[in-house]
C-alpha atoms as a PDB file:
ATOM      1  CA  UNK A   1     128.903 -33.974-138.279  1.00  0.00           C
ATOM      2  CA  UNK A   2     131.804 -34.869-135.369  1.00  0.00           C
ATOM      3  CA  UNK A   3     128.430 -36.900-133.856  1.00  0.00           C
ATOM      4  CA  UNK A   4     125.882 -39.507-134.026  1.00  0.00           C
ATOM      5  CA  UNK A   5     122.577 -37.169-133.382  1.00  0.00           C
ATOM      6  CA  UNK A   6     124.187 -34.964-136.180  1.00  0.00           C
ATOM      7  CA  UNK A   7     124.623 -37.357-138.678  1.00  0.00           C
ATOM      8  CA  UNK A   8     121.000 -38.617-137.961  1.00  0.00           C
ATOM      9  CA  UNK A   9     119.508 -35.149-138.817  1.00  0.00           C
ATOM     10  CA  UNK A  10     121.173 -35.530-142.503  1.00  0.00           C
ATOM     11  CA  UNK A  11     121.192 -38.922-143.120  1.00  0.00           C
ATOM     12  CA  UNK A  12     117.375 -39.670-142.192  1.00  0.00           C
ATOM     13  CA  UNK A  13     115.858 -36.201-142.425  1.00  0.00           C
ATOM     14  CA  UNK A  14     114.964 -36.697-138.736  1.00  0.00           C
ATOM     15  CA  UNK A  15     115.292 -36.115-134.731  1.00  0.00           C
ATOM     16  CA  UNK A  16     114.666 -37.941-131.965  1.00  0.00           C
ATOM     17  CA  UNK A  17     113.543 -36.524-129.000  1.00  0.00           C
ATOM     18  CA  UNK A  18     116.110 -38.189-127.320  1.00  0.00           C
ATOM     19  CA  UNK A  19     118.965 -36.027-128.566  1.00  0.00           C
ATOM     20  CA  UNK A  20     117.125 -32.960-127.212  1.00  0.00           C
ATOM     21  CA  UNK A  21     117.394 -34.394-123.625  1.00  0.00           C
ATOM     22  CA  UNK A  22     114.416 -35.615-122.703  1.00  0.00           C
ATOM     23  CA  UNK A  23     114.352 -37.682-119.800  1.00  0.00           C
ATOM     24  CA  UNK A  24     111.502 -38.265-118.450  1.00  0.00           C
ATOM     25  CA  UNK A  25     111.410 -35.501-115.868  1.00  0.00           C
ATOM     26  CA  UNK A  26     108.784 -32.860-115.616  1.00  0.00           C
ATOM     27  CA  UNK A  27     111.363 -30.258-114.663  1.00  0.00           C
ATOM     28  CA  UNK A  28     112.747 -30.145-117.996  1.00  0.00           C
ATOM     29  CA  UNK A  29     111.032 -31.978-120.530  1.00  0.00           C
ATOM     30  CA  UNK A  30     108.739 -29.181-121.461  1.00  0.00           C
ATOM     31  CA  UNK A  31     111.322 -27.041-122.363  1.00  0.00           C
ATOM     32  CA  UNK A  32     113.221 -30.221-124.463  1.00  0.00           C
ATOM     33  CA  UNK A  33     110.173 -31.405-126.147  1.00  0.00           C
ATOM     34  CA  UNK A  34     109.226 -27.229-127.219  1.00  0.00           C
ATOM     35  CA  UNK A  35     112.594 -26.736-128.447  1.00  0.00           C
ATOM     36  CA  UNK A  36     112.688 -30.252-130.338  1.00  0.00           C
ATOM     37  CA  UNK A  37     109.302 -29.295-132.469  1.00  0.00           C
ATOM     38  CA  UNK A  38     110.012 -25.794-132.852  1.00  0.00           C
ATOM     39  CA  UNK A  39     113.588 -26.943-134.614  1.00  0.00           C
ATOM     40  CA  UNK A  40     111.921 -30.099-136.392  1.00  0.00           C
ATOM     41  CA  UNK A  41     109.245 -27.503-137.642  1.00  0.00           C
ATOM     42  CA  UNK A  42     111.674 -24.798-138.506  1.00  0.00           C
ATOM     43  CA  UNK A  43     114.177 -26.881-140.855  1.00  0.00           C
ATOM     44  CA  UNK A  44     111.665 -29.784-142.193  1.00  0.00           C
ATOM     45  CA  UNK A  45     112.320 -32.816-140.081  1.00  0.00           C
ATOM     46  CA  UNK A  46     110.441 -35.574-138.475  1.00  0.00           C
ATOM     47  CA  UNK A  47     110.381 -35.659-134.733  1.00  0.00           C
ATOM     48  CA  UNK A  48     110.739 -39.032-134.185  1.00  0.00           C
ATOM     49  CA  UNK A  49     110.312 -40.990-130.570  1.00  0.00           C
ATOM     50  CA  UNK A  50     109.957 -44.724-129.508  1.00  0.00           C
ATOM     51  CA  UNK A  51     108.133 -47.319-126.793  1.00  0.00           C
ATOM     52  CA  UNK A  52     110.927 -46.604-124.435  1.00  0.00           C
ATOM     53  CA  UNK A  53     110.603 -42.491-124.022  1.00  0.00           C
ATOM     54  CA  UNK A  54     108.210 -40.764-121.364  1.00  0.00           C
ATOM     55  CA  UNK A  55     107.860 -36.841-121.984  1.00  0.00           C
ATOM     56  CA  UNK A  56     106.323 -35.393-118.557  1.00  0.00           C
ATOM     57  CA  UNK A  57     104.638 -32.182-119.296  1.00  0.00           C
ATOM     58  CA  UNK A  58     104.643 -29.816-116.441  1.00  0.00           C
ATOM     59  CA  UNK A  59     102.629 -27.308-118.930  1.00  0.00           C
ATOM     60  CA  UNK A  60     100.766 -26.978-121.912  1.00  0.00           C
ATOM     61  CA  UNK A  61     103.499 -28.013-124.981  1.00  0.00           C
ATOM     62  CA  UNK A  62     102.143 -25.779-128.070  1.00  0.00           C
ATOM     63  CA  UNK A  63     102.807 -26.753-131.441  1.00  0.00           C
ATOM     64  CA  UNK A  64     104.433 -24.937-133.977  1.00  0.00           C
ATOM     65  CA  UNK A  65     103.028 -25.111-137.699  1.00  0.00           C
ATOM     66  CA  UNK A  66     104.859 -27.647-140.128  1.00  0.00           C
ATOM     67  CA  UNK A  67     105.569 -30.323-137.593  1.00  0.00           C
ATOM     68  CA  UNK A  68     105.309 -34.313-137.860  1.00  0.00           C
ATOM     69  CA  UNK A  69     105.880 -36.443-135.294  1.00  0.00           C
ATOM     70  CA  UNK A  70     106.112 -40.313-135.914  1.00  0.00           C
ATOM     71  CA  UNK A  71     106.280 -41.524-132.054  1.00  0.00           C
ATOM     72  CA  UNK A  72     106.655 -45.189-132.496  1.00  0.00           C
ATOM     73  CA  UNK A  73     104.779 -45.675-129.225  1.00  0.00           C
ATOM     74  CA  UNK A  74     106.267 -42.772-127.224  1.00  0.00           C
ATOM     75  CA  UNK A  75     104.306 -41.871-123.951  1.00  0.00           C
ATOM     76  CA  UNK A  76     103.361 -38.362-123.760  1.00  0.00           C
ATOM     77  CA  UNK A  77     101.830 -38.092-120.168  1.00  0.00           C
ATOM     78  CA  UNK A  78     100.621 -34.626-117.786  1.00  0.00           C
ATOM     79  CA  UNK A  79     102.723 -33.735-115.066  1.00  0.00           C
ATOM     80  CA  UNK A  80     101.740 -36.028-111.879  1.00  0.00           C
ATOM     81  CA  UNK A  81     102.286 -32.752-109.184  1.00  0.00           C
ATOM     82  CA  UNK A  82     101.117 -29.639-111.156  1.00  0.00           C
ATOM     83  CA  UNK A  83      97.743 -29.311-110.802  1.00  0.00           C
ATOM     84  CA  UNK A  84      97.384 -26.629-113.806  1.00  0.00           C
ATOM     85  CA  UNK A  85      98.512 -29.328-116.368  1.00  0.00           C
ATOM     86  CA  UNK A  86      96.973 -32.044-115.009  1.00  0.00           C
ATOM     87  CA  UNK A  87      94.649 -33.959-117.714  1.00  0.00           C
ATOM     88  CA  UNK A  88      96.279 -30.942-120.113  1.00  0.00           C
ATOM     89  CA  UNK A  89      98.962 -32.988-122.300  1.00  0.00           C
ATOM     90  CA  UNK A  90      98.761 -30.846-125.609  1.00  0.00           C
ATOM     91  CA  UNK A  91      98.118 -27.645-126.966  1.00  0.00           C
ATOM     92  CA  UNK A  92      97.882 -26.972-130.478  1.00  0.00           C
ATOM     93  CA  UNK A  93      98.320 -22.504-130.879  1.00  0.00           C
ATOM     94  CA  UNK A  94      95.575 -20.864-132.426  1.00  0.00           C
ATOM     95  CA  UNK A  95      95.919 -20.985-136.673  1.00  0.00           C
ATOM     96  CA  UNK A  96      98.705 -23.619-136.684  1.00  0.00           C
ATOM     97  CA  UNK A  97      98.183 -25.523-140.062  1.00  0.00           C
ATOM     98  CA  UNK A  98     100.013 -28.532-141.448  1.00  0.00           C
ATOM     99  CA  UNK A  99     100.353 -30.939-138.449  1.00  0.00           C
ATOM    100  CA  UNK A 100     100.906 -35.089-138.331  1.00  0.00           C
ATOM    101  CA  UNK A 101     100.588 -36.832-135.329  1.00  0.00           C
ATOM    102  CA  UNK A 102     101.400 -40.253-135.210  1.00  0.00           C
ATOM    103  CA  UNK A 103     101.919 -43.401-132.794  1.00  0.00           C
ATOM    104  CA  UNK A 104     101.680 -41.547-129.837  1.00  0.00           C
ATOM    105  CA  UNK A 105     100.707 -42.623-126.060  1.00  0.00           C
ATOM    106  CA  UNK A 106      98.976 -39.472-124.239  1.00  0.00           C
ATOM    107  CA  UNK A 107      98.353 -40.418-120.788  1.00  0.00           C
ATOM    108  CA  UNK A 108      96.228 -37.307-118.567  1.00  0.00           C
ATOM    109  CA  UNK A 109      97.599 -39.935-115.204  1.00  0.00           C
ATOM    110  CA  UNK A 110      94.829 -39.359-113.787  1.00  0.00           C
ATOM    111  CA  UNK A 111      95.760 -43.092-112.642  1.00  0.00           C
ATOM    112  CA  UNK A 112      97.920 -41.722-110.526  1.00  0.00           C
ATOM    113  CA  UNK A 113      95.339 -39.979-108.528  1.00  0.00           C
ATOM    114  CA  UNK A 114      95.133 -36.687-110.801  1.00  0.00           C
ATOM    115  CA  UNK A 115      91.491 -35.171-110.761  1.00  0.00           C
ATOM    116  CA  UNK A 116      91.418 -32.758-113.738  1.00  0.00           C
ATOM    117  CA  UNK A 117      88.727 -31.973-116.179  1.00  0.00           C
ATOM    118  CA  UNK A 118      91.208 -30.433-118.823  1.00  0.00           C
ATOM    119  CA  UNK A 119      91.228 -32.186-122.001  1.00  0.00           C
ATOM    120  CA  UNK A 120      93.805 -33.808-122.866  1.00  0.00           C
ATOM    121  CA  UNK A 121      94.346 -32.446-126.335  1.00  0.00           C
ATOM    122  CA  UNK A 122      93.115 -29.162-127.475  1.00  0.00           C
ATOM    123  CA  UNK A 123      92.982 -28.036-131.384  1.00  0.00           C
ATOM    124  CA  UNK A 124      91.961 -24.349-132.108  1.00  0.00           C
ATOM    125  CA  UNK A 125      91.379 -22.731-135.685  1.00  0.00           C
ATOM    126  CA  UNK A 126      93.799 -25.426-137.108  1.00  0.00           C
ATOM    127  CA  UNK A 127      93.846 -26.909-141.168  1.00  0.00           C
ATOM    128  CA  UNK A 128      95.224 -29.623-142.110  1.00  0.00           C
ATOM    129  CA  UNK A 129      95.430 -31.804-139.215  1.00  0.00           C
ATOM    130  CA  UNK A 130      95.814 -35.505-138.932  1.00  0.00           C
ATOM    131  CA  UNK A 131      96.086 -38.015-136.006  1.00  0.00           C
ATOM    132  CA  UNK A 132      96.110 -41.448-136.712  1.00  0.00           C
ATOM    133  CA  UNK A 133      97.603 -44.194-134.421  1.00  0.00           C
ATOM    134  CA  UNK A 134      97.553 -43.059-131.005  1.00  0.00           C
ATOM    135  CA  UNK A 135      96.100 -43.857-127.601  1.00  0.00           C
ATOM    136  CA  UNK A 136      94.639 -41.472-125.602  1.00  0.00           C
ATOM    137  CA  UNK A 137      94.260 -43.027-121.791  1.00  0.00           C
ATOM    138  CA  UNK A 138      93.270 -42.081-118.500  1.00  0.00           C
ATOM    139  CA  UNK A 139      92.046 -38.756-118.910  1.00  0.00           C
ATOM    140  CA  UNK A 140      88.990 -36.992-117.160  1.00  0.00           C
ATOM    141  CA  UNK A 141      88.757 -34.454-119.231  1.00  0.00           C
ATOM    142  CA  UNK A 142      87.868 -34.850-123.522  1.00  0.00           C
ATOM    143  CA  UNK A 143      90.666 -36.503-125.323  1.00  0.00           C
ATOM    144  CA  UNK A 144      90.759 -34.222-128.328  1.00  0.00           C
ATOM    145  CA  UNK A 145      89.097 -31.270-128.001  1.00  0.00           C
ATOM    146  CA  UNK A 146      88.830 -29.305-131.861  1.00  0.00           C
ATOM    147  CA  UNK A 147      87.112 -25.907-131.181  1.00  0.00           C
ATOM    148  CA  UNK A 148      86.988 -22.893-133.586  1.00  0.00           C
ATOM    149  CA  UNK A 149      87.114 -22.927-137.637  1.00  0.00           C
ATOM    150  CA  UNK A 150      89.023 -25.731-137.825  1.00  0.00           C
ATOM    151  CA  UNK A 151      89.039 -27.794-141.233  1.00  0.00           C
ATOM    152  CA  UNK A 152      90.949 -30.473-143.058  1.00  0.00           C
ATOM    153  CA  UNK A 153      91.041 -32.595-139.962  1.00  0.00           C
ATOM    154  CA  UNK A 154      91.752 -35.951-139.900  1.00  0.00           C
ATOM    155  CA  UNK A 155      91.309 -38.698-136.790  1.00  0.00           C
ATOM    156  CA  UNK A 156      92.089 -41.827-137.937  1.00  0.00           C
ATOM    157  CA  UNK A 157      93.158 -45.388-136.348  1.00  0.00           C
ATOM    158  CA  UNK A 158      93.272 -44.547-132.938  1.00  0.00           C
ATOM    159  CA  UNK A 159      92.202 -45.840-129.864  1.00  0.00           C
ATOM    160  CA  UNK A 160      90.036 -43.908-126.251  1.00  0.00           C
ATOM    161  CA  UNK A 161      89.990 -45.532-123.248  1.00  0.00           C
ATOM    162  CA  UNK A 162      89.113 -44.470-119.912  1.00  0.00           C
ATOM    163  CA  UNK A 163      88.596 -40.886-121.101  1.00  0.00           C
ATOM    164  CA  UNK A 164      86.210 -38.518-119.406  1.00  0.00           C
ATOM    165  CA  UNK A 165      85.131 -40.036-115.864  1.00  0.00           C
ATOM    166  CA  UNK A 166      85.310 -37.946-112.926  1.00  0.00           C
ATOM    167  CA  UNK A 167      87.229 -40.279-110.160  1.00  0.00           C
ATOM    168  CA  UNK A 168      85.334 -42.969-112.370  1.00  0.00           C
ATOM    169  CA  UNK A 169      82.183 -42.124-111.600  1.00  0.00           C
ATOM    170  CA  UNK A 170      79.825 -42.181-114.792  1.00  0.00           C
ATOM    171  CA  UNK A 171      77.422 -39.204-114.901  1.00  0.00           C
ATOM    172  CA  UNK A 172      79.351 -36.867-112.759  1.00  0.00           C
ATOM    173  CA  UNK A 173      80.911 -34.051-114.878  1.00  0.00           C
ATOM    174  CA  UNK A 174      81.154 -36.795-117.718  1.00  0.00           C
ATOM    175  CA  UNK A 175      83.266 -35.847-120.962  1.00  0.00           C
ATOM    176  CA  UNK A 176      83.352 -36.848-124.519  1.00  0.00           C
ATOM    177  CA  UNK A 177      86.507 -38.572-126.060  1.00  0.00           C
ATOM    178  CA  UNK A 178      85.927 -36.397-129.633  1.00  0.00           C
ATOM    179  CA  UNK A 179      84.154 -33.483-129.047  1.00  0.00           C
ATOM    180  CA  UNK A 180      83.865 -30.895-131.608  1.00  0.00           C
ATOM    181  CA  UNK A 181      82.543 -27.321-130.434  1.00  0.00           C
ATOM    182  CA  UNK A 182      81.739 -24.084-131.842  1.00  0.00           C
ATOM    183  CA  UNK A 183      80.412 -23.590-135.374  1.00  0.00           C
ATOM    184  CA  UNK A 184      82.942 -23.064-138.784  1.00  0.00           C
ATOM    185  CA  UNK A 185      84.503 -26.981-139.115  1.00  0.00           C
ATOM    186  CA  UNK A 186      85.155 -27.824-142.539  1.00  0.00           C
ATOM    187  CA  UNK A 187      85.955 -30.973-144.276  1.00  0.00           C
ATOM    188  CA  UNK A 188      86.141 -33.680-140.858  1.00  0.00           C
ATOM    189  CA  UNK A 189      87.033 -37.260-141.227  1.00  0.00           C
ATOM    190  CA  UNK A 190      86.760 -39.101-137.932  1.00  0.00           C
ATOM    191  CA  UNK A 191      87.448 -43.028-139.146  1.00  0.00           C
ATOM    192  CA  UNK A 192      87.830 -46.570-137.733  1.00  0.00           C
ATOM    193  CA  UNK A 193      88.489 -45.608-134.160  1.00  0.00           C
ATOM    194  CA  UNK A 194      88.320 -47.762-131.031  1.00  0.00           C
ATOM    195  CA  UNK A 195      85.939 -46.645-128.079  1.00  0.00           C
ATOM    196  CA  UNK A 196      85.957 -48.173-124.329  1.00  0.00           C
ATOM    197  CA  UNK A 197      84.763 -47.101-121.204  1.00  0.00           C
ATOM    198  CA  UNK A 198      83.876 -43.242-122.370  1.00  0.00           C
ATOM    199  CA  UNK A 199      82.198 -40.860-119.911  1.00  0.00           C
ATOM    200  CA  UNK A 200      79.746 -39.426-122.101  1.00  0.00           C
ATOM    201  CA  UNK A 201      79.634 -39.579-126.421  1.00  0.00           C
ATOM    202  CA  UNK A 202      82.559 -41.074-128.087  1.00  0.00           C
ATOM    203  CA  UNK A 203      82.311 -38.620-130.899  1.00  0.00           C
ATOM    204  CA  UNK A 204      80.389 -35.636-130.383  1.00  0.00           C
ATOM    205  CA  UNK A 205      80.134 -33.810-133.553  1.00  0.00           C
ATOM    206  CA  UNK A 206      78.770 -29.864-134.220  1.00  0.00           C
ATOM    207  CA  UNK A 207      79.054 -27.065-136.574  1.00  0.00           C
ATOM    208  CA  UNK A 208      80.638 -29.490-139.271  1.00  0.00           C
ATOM    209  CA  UNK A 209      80.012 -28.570-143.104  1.00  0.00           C
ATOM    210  CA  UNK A 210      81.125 -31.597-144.814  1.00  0.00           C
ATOM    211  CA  UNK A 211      82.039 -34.492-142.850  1.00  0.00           C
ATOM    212  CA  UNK A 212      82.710 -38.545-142.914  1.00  0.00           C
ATOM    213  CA  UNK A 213      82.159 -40.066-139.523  1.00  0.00           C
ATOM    214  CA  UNK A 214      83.055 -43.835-140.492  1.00  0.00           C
ATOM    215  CA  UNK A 215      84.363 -47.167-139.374  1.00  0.00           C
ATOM    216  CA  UNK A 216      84.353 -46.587-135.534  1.00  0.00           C
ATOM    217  CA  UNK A 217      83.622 -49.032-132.697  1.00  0.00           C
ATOM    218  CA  UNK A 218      82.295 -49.111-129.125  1.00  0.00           C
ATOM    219  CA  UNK A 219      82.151 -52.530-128.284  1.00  0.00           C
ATOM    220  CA  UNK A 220      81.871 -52.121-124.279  1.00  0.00           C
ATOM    221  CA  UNK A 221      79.100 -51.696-121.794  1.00  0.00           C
ATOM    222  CA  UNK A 222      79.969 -47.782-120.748  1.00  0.00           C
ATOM    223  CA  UNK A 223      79.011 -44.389-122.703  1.00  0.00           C
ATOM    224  CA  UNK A 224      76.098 -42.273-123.854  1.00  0.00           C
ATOM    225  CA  UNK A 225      76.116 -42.324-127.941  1.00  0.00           C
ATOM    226  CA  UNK A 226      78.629 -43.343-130.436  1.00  0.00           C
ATOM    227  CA  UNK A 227      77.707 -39.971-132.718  1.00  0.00           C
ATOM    228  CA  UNK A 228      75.934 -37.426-131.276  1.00  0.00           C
ATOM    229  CA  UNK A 229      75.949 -34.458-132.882  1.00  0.00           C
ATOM    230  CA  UNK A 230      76.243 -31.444-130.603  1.00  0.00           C
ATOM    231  CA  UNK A 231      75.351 -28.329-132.893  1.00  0.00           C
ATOM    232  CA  UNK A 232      74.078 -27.563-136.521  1.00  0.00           C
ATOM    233  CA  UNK A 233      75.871 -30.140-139.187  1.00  0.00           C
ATOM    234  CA  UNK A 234      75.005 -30.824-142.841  1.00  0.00           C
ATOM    235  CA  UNK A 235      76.483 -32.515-145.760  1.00  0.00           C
ATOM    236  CA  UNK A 236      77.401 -35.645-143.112  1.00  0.00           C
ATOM    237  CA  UNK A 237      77.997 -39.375-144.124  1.00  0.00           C
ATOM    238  CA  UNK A 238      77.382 -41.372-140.808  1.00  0.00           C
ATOM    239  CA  UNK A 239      78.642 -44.976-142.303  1.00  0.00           C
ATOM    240  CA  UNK A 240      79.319 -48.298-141.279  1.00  0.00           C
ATOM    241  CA  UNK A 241      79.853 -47.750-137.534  1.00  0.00           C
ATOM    242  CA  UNK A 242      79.520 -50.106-134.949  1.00  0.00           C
ATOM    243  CA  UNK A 243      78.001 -49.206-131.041  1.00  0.00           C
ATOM    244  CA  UNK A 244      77.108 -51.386-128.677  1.00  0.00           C
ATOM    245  CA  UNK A 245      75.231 -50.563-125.185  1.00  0.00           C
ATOM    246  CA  UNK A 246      74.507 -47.034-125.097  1.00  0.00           C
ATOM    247  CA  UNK A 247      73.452 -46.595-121.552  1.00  0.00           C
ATOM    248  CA  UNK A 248      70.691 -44.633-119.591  1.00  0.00           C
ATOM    249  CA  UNK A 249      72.202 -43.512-116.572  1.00  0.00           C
ATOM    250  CA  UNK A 250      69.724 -41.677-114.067  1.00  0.00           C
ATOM    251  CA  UNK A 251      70.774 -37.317-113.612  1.00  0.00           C
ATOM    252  CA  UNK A 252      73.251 -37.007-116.120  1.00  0.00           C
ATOM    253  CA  UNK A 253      73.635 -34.679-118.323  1.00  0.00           C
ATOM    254  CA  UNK A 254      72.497 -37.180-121.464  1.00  0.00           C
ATOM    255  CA  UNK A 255      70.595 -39.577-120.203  1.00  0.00           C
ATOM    256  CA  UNK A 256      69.334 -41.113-123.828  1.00  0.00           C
ATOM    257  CA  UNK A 257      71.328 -43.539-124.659  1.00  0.00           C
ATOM    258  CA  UNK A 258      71.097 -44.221-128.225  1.00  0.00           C
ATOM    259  CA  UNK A 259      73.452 -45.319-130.182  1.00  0.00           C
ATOM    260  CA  UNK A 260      74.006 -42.754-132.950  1.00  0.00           C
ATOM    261  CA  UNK A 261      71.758 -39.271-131.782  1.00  0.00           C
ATOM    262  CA  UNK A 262      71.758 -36.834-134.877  1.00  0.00           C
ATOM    263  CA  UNK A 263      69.325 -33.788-133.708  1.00  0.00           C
ATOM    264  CA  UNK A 264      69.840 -30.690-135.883  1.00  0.00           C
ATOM    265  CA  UNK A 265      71.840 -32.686-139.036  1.00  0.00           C
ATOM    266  CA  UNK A 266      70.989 -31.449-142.877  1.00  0.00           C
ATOM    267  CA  UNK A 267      71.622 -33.570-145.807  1.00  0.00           C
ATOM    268  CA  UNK A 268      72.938 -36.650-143.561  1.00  0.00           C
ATOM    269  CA  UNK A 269      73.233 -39.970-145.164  1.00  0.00           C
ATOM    270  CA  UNK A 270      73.535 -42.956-142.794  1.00  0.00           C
ATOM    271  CA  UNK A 271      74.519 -46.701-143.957  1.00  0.00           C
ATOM    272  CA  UNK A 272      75.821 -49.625-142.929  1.00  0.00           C
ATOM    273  CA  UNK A 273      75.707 -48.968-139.072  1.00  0.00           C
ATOM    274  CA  UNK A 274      75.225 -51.693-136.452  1.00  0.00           C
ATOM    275  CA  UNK A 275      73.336 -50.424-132.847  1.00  0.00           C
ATOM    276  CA  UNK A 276      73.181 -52.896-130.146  1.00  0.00           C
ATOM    277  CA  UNK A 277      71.754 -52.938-126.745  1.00  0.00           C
ATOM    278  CA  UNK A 278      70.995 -49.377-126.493  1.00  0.00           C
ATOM    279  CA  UNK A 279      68.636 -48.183-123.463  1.00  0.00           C
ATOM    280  CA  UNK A 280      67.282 -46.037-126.140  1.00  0.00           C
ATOM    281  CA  UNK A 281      66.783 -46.005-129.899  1.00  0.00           C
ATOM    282  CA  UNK A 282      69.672 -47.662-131.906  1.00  0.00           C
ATOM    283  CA  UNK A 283      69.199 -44.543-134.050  1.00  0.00           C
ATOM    284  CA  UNK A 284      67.673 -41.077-133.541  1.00  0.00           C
ATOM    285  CA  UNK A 285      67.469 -38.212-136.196  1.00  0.00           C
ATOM    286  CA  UNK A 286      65.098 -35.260-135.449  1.00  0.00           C
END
């Protein structure tokens, strides 16, 4: 109680990063942020950030069950020297259940002249899962990655940009920015997110039972397919989406370019969904 981070903790049930020492320095923020969740996780408090911290992972950070972090614009970004983290800025252990992830910048740098195809977020066997509000930037690998028996999961409200170009080069190792893989997904939302120069699909779905894929937007003149859904689905609304210029690009790996591509779908309904300027069809179920 003798300080100001103390008082915090009881007074507004929360932490801030800050107090844990993170400074923006990929020698020790790792070890800062870890202890800062695990802590937050253990005795029921938000981890809190704001616009003005910069967490530089020099390794995967994995979170512990029970955590929420509100990050009020907090950049999250992959270590700019380590080439084993690069693209890598989050890692979510396998089983971990109960997780909010809010207002939160991750950043893969590959700006700064980092070449990795790691995805930038990684969810495995998780339940009740939301993220809602954050940007994920600059990444060649997938921005979130949800693989493995994972259900309850929410992606809300956030925004993908330049996610899953090789050195920038569409068709060439391209990535998804949502990409669900592996069979046993149960109850997916995936709602009004924003979509702009993606490598491949914005939202690749497979091996969802029950899901809403609603409200999202591509609105530029790069990527493959708004939806395209990857391996057996059913009981799918596909509503009210918006994709413009799916493109055709010559020796990729998807060369359609429709806007919403649902091969292999059972008991989909699809309303309200605007296709424009697609090289292909606007919509394609088979």
């Amino acid at each position: 109680m003798s300080n100001g981070n103390q008082l915090k903790l009881i007074v507004d049930n929360s932490v801030n990063v800050r107090s844990f020492g993170i400074i923006g320095s990929e020698s020790t923020d790792l070890t800062q942020f870890q202890a800062c969740a695990n802590f937050c996780a253990a005795n029921n408090k938000i981890m809190i950030g704001d616009a003005g911290i910069t967490v530089i992972l020099s390794n995967r950070f994995t979170s512990p069950s029970n955590l929420r972090i509100e990050g009020g614009g907090m950049l999250i970004k992959a270590s700019p020297t380590n080439p084993s983290i690069n693209g890598t800025a989050w890692g979510i252990t396998t089983g971990s259940s109960n997780i909010h992830v809010q207002d939160v910048i991750f950043d893969g740098g590959e700006l700064d002249g980092n070449t990795n195809l790691s995805p930038l977020t990684r969810w495995f066997s998780c339940s009740n899962v939301t993220v809602t509000g954050c940007k994920f930037q600059n990444s060649d690998g997938i921005a979130n990655n949800i693989s493995t028996n994972c259900s309850n999961l929410i992606i809300d409200n956030n925004d993908y940009e330049a996610i899953g170009f090789q050195d920038g080069v569409a068709g060439v190792n391209a990535k998804q920015a949502i990409a669900f893989s592996s069979l046993g997904h149960k109850n997916i939302t995936v709602t009004r997110n924003r979509f702009k120069k993606i490598g491949l699909d914005c939202i690749s779905i497979g091996g969802i039972d029950n899901g809403e894929i609603s409200g999202n937007r591509h609105d530029d003149d790069e990527c493959y397919a708004l939806i395209f859904n990857a391996d057996p689905s059913s009981n799918i609304t596909v509503s009210d989406n918006f994709a413009k210029t799916a493109v055709n690009v010559a020796g990729s790996a998807r060369p359609e370019g429709l806007g919403i591509d649902l091969p292999e779908v059972i008991q989909v309904t699809v309303t309200g969904n605007t296709c424009s300027g697609c090289a292909s069809a606007g919509i394609g179920i088979f």
